[in-house]
Protein backbone atom coordinates (compact mmCIF):
# COMPACT_ATOMS: atom_id res chain seq x y z
CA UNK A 1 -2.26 -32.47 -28.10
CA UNK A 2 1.03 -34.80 -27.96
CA UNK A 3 1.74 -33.94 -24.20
CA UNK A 4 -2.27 -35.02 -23.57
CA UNK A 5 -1.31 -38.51 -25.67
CA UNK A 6 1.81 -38.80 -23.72
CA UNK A 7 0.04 -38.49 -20.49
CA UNK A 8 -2.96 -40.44 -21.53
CA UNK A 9 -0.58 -42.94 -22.42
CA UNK A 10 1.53 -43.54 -19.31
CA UNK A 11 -1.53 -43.44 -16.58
CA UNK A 12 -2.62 -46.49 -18.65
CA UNK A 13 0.58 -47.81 -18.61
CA UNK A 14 0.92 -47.46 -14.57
CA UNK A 15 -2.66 -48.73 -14.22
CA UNK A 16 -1.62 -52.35 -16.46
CA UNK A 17 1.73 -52.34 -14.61
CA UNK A 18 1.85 -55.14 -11.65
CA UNK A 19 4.86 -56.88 -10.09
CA UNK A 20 5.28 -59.70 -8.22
CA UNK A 21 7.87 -60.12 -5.33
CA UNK A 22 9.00 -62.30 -3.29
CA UNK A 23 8.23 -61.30 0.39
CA UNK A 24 11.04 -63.10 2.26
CA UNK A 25 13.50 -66.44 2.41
CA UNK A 26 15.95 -68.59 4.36
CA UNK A 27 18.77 -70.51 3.31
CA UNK A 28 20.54 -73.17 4.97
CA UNK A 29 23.33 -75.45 4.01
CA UNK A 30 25.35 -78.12 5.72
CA UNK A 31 28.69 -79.47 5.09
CA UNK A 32 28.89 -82.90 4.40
CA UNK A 33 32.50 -83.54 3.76
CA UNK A 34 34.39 -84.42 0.66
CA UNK A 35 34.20 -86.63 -1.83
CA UNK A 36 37.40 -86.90 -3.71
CA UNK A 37 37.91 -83.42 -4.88
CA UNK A 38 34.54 -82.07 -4.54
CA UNK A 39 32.96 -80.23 -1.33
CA UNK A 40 29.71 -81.91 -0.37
CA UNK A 41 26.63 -80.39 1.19
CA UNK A 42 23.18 -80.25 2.03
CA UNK A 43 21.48 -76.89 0.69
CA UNK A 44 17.64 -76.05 2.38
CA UNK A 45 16.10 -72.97 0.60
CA UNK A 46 13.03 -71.19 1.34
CA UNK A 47 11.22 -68.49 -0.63
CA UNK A 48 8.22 -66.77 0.99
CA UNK A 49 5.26 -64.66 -1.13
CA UNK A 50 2.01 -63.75 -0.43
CA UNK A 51 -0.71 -66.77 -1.29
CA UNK A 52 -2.70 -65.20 -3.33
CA UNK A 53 -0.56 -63.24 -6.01
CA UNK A 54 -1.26 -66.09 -8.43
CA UNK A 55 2.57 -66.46 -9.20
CA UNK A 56 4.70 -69.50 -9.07
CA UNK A 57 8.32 -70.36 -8.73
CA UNK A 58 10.24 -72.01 -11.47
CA UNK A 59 10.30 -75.79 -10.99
CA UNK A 60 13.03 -77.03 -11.32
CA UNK A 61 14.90 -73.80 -9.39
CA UNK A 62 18.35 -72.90 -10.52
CA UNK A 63 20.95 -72.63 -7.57
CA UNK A 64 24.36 -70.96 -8.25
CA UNK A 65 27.73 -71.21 -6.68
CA UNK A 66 29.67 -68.66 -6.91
CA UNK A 67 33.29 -68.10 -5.83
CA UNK A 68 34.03 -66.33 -3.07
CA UNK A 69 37.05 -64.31 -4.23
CA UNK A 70 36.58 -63.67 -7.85
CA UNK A 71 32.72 -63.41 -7.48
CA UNK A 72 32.37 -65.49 -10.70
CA UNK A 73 29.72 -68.11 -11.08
CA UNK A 74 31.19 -71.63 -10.99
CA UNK A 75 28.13 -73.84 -11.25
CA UNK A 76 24.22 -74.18 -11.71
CA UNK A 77 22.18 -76.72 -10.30
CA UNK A 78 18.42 -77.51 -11.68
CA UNK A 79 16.64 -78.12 -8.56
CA UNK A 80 13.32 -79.83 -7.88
CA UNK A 81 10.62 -78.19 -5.66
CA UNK A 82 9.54 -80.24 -3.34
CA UNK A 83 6.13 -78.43 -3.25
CA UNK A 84 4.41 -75.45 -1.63
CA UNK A 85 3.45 -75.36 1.89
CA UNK A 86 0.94 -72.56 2.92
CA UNK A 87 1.95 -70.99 6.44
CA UNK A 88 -1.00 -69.47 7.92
């Protein structure tokens, strides 16, 4: 009887389950130079998922910097969306 619960239980688990991914994305970035101590440059990122999945990014986005030889985080930036654009 408890196996038949247990089995019961996770085919309705698997059926409820759903994920959302995202399908693709670019990222490009330009340096801009300094400005006193701090690096400067232009970061263009683009995240790709299907239309119809009902899902939407987090507005404002959150952009990390990490460093290159410790791989420790450095900084976050809150980032505005500028909007979706549906690619056909």
């Amino acid at each position: 009887m408890r196996r038949h619960f247990l089995l019961i239980l996770l085919m309705a688990i698997a059926f409820s389950a759903r994920a959302d991914h995202i399908t693709g994305g670019e990222m490009f970035y330009t340096y801009l130079g300094r400005d006193g101590e701090n690096y400067k440059y232009e970061v263009t990122l683009k995240l790709f998922m299907r239309c119809n999945s009902g899902r939407r990014f987090n507005n404002p986005a959150t952009i990390s910097v990490f460093d290159k030889g410790s791989y420790t985080r450095i900084q976050n930036f809150d980032v505005e969306l500028n909007g979706p654009l549906t690619l056909s």
